[in-house]
Protein backbone atom coordinates (compact mmCIF):
# COMPACT_ATOMS: atom_id res chain seq x y z
CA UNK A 1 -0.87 28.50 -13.21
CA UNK A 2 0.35 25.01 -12.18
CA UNK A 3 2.49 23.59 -9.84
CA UNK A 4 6.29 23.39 -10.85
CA UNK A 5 6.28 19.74 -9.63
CA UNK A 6 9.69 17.72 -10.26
CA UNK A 7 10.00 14.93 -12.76
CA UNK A 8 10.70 12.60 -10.02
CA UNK A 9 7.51 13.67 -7.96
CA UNK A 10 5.18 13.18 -10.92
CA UNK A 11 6.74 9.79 -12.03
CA UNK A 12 6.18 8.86 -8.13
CA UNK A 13 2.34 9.71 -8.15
CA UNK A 14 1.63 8.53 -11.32
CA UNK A 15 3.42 4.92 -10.53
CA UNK A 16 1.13 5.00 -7.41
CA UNK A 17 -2.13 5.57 -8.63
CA UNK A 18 -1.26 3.07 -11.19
CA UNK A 19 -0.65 0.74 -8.38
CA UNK A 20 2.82 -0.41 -10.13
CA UNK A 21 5.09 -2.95 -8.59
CA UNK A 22 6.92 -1.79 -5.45
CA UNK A 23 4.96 1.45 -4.52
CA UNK A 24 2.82 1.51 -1.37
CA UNK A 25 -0.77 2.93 -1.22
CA UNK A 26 -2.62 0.20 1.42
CA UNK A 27 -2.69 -0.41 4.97
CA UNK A 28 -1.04 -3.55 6.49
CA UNK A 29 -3.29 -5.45 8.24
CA UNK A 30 -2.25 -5.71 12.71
CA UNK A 31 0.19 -3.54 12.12
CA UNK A 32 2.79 -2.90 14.23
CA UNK A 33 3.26 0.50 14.29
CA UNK A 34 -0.14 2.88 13.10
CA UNK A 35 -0.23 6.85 12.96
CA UNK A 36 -2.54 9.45 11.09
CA UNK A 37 -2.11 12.94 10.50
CA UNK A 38 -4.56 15.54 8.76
CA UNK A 39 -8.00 15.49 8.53
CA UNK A 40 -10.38 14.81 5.82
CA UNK A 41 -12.63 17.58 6.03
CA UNK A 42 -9.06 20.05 5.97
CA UNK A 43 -8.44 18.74 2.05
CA UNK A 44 -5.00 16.43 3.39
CA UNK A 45 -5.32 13.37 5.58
CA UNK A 46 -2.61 10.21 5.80
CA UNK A 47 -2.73 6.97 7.39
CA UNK A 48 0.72 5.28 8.38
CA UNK A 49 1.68 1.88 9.16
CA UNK A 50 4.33 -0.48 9.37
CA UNK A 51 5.37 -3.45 10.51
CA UNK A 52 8.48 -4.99 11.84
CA UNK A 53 10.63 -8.03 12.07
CA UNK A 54 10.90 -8.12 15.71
CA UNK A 55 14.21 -8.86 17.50
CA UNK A 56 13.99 -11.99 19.73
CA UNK A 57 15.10 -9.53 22.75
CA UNK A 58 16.08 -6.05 21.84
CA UNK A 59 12.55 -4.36 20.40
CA UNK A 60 15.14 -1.20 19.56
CA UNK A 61 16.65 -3.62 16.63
CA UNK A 62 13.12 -4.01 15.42
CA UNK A 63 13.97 -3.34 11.63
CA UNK A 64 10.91 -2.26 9.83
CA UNK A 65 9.66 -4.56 6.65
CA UNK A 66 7.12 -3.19 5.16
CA UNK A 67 5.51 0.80 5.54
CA UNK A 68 2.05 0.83 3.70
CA UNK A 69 -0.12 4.82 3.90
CA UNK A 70 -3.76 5.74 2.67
CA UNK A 71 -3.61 9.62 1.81
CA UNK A 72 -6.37 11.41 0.99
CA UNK A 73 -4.87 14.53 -1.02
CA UNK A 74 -2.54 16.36 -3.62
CA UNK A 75 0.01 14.90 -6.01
CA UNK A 76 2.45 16.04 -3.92
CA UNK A 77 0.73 14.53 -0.47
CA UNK A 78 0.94 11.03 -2.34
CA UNK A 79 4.39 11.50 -4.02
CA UNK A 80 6.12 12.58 -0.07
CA UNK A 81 4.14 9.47 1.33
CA UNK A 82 5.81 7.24 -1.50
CA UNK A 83 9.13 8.85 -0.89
CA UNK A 84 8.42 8.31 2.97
CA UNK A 85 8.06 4.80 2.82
CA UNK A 86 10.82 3.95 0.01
CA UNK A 87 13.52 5.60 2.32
CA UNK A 88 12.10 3.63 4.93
CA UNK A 89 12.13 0.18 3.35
CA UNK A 90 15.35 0.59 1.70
CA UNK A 91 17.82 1.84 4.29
CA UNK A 92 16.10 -1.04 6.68
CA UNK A 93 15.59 1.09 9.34
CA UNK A 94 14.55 0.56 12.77
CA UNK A 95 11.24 2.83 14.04
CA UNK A 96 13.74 4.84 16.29
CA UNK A 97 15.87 5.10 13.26
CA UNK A 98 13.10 6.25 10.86
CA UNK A 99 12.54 9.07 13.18
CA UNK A 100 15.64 10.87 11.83
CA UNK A 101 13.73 11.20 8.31
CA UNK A 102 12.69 14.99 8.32
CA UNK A 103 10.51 16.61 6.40
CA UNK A 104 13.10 18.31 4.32
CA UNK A 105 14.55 14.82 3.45
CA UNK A 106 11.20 13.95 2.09
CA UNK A 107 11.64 17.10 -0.59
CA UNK A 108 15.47 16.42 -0.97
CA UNK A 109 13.99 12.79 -2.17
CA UNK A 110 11.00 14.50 -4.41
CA UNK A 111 13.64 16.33 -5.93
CA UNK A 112 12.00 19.63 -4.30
CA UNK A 113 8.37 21.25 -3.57
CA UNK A 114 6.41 24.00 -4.73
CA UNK A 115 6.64 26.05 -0.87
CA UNK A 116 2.96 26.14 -0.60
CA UNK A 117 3.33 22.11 -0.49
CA UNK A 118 5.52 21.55 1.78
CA UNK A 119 2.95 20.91 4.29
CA UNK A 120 2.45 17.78 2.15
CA UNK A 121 6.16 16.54 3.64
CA UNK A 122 5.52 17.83 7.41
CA UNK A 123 2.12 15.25 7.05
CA UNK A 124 4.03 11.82 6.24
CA UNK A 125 6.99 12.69 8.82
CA UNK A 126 4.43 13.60 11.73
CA UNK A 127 2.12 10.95 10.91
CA UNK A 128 5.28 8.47 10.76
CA UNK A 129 6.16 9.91 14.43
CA UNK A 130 2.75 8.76 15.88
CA UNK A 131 3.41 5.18 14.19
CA UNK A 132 6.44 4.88 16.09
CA UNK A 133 4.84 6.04 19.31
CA UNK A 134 2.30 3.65 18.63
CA UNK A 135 5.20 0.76 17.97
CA UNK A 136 6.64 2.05 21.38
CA UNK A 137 3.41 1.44 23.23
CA UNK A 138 3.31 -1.90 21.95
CA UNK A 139 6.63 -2.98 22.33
CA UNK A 140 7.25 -1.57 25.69
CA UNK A 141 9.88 1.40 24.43
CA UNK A 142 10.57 4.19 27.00
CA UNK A 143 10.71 6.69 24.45
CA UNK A 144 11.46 9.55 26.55
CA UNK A 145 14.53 7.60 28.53
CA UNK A 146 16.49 7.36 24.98
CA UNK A 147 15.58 11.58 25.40
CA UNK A 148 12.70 11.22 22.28
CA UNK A 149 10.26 13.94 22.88
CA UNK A 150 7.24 12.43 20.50
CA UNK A 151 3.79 14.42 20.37
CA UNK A 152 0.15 12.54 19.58
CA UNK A 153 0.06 15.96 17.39
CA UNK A 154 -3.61 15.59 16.71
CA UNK A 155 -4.45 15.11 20.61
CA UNK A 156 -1.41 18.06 21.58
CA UNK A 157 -3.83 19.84 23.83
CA UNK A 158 -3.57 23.92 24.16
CA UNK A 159 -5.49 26.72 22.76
CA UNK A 160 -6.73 26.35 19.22
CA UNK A 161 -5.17 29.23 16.99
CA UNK A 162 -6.62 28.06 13.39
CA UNK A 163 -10.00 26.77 14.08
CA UNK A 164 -10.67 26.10 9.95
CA UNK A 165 -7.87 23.56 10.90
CA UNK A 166 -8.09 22.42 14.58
CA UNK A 167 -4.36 24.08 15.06
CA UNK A 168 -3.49 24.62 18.79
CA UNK A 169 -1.05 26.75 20.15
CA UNK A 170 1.53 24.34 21.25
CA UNK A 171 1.49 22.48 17.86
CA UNK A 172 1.79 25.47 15.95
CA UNK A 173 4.63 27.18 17.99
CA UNK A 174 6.50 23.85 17.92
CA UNK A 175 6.44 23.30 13.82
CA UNK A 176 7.14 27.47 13.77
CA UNK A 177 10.60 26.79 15.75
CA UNK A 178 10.92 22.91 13.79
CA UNK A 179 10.79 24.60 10.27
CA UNK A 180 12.22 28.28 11.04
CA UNK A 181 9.13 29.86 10.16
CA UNK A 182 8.82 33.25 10.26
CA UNK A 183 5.92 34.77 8.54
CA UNK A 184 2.01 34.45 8.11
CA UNK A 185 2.45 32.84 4.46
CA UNK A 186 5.04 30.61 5.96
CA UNK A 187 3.41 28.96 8.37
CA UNK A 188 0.18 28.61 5.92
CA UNK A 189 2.50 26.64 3.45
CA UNK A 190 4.29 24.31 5.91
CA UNK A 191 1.04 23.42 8.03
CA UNK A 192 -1.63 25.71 6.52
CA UNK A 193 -2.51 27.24 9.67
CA UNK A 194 -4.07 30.61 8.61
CA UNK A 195 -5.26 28.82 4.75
CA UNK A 196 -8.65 28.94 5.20
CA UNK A 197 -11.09 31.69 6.36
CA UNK A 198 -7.80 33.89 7.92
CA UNK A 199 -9.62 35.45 10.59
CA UNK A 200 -6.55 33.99 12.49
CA UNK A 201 -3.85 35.97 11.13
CA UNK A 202 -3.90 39.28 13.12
CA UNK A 203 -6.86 38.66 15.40
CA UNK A 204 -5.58 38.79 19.42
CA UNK A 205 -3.55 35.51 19.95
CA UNK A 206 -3.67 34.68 16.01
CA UNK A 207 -0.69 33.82 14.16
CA UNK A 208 1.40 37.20 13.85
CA UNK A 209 0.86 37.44 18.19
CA UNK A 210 2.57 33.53 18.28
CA UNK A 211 4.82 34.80 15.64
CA UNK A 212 6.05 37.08 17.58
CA UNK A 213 6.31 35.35 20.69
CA UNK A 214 8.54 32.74 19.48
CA UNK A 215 10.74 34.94 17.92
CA UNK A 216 10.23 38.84 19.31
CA UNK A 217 8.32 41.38 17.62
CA UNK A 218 9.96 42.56 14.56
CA UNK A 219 9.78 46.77 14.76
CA UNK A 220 10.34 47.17 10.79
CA UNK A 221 6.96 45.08 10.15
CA UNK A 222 7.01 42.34 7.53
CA UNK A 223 6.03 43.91 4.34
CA UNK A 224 9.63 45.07 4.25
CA UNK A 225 11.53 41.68 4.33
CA UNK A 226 13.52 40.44 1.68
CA UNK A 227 12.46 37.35 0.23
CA UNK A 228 12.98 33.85 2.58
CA UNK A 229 12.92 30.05 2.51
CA UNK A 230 10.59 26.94 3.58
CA UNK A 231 13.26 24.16 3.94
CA UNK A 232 15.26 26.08 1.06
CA UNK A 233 12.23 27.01 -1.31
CA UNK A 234 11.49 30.27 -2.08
CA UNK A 235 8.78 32.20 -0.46
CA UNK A 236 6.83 35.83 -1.01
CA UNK A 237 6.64 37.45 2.31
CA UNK A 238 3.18 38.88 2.18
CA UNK A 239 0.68 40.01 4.87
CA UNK A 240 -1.85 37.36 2.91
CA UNK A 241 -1.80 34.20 1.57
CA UNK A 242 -0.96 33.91 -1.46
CA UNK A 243 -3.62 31.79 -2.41
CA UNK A 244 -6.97 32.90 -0.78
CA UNK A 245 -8.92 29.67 0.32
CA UNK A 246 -12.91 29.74 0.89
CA UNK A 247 -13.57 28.18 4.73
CA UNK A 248 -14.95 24.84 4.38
CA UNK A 249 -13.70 24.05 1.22
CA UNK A 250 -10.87 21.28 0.61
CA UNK A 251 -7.88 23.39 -1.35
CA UNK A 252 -5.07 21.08 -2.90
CA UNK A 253 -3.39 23.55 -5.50
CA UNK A 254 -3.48 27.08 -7.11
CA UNK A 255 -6.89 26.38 -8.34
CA UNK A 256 -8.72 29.54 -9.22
CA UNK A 257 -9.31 31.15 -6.44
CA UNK A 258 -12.48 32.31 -5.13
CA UNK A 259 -12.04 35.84 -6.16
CA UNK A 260 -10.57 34.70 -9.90
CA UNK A 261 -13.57 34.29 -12.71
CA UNK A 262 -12.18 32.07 -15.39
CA UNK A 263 -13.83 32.94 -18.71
CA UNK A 264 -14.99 29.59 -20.36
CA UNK A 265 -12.04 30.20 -23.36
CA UNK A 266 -9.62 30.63 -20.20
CA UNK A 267 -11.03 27.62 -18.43
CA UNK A 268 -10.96 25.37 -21.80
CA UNK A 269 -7.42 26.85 -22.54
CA UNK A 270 -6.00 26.06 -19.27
CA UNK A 271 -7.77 22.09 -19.38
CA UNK A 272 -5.74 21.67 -22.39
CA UNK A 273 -2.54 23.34 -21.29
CA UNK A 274 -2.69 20.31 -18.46
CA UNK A 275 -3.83 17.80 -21.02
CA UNK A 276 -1.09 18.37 -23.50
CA UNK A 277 1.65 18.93 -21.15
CA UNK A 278 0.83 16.54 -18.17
CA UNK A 279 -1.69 13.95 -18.47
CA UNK A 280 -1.41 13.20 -22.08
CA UNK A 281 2.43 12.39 -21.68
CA UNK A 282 1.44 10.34 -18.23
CA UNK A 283 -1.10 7.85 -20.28
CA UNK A 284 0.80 7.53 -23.16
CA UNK A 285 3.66 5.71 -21.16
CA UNK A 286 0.84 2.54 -21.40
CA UNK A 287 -0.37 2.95 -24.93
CA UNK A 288 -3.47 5.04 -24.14
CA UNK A 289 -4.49 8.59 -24.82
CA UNK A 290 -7.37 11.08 -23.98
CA UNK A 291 -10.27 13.39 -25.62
CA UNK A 292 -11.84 16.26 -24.54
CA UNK A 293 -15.37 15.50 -25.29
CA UNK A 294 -17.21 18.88 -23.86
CA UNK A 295 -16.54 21.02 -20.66
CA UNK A 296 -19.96 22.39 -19.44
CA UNK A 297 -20.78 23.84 -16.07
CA UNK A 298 -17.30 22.61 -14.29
CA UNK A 299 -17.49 19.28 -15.62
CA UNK A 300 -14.95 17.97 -18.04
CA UNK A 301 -16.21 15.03 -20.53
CA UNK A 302 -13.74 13.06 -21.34
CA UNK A 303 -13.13 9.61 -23.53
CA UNK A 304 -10.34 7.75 -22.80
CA UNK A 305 -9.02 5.64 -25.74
CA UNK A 306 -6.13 3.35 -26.72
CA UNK A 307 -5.00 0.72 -23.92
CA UNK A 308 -6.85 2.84 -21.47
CA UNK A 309 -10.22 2.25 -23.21
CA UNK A 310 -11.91 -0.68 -21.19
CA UNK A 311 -9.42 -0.79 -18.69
CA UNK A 312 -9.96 -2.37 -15.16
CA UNK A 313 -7.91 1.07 -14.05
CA UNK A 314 -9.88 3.48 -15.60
CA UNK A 315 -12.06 5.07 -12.80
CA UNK A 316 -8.81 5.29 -10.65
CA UNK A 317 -7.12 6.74 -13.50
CA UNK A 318 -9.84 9.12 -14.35
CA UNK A 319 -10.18 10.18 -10.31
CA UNK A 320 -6.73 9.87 -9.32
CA UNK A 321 -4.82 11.00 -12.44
CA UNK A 322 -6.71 13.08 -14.15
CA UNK A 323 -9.30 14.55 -12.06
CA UNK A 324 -6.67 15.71 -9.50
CA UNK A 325 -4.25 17.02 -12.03
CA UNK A 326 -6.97 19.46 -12.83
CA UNK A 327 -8.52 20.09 -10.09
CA UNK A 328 -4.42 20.64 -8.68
CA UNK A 329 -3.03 22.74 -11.56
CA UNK A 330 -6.37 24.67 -12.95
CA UNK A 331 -9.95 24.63 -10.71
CA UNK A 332 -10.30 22.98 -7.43
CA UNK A 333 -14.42 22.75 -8.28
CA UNK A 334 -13.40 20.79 -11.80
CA UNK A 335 -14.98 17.52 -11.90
CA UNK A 336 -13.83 14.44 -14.83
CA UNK A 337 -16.97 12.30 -16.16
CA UNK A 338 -15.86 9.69 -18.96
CA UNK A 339 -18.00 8.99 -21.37
């Protein structure tokens, strides 16, 4: 099935892709302040920057301008990195200030996230942390005298725990105590530690053994728990995932797992489910539409028509729109070809 995305989330993506007036995919140029978080080859990957108006001799009333990102990932991934940079922008924050945007205001902005996205959020606020420690640098900002504790998070140094996703053990018991989390399937939806091949889980010094350092071992075991949150979203306690991931594969929603064998009348069902209900609705805002020409072998031929026939936007709109709708809400290995 698909992700239960908000309105707001999906009107945020698709205005992004589309490049609209006052959204911010791009990088500023010298920026002021720069930060990434992710990696490419995990599926999720953002670039931050910003720049400032500087104060003439106070760099803490440096008031931030402009806040540009380049995300490689999930609707949701480019939605929070919207939302990131509007609340930025339009309270007119300083870097110092913009620290105090938390992951869960990114959601409360998106209107709410599927739980196994939240690590979408948790990328644009950590990556927006090692901008400011970057601005710091520049500017000459004791960060730790005004009692800031900021990590390089991909450089934290320790033991890696998750080696699918380069996850060491002081990262990973810092966003366990950050975000309450308290189970396996937690921690794989806030920073999807454990998403991958999850040898990690139970091995000695995997996940349950940090698990239960942080917090104590739990004698009644897991299976029994009642249901908990992720930053007030609902969540299965399991001893698995709940969506299996192949190692070395890039994951961005419930895609068909590697274990699920989608008949072709399931495959073609589901295509059109999306079609009809998401992306037909999204083009038809600028006079276009869509056909399904064939699906064959994982590929979906498509013809787009209307407005969006001969468009200048049509290969971002047929990679960025349509291809990762599908991919996101049906198969992960679906690939769009217009013809």
């Amino acid at each position: 099935m698909g992700w239960d995305y908000s309105e707001k989330t999906k009107q945020l993506f698709m205005d992004a892709i589309e490049k609209k007036p006052g959204t911010h995919i791009g990088e500023i140029e010298n920026p002021d302040g720069l930060g990434e978080h992710g990696s490419i080859a995990c599926g999720d990957a953002l670039r931050f920057t910003f720049r400032v108006e500087r104060h003439p001799s106070d760099p803490l009333q440096d008031i931030i301008t402009e806040a540009r990102y380049l995300t490689f990932g999930c609707t949701s991934a480019i939605a929070a990195s919207e939302a990131l940079c509007a609340m930025i922008e339009s309270r007119k924050l300083s870097p110092v200030e913009a620290l105090k945007i938390t992951n869960q205001d990114i959601v409360d902005y998106l209107d709410g996230l599927p739980a196994q996205k939240i690590h979408c959020s948790v990328m644009g606020a950590e990556a927006l942390e090692a901008a400011v420690f970057n601005w710091a640098q520049k500017r000459g900002v004791n960060l730790n005298a005004l009692g800031i504790d900021i990590h390089e998070h991909e450089q934290e140094e320790g033991r890696v725990v998750c080696k699918c996703f380069t996850i060491t053990e002081p990262y990973l018991k810092r966003k366990i105590k950050e975000l309450n989390l308290r189970t396996i399937p937690e921690i794989t939806g806030a920073i999807k530690a454990g998403g991958a091949c999850m040898s990690c889980h139970h091995a000695p010094g995997g996940l349950q053994d940090v698990l239960d350092e942080v917090w104590g071992k739990d004698p009644i075991g897991k299976k029994n728990m009642a249901p908990a949150t992720i930053s007030g979203l609902p969540v299965l306690h399991s001893i698995e995932p709940q969506v299996p991931v192949v190692a070395g594969t890039t994951q961005s929603g419930p895609a068909a797992s590697p274990g699920e064998q989608l008949s072709p009348f399931q495959l073609v069902k589901r295509v059109e489910q999306v079609m009809d209900g998401y992306i037909r609705p999204m083009i038809a805002r600028d006079g276009g539409d869509i056909d399904i020409i064939d699906i064959k072998d994982n590929i979906v031929y498509v013809e787009l028509t209307g407005a969006c026939a001969g468009c200048a936007g049509a290969g971002q709109t047929i990679k960025f729109l349509i291809e990762r709708a599908l991919k996101d809400q049906v198969d992960e290995r679906l690939r769009v070809v217009q013809v």
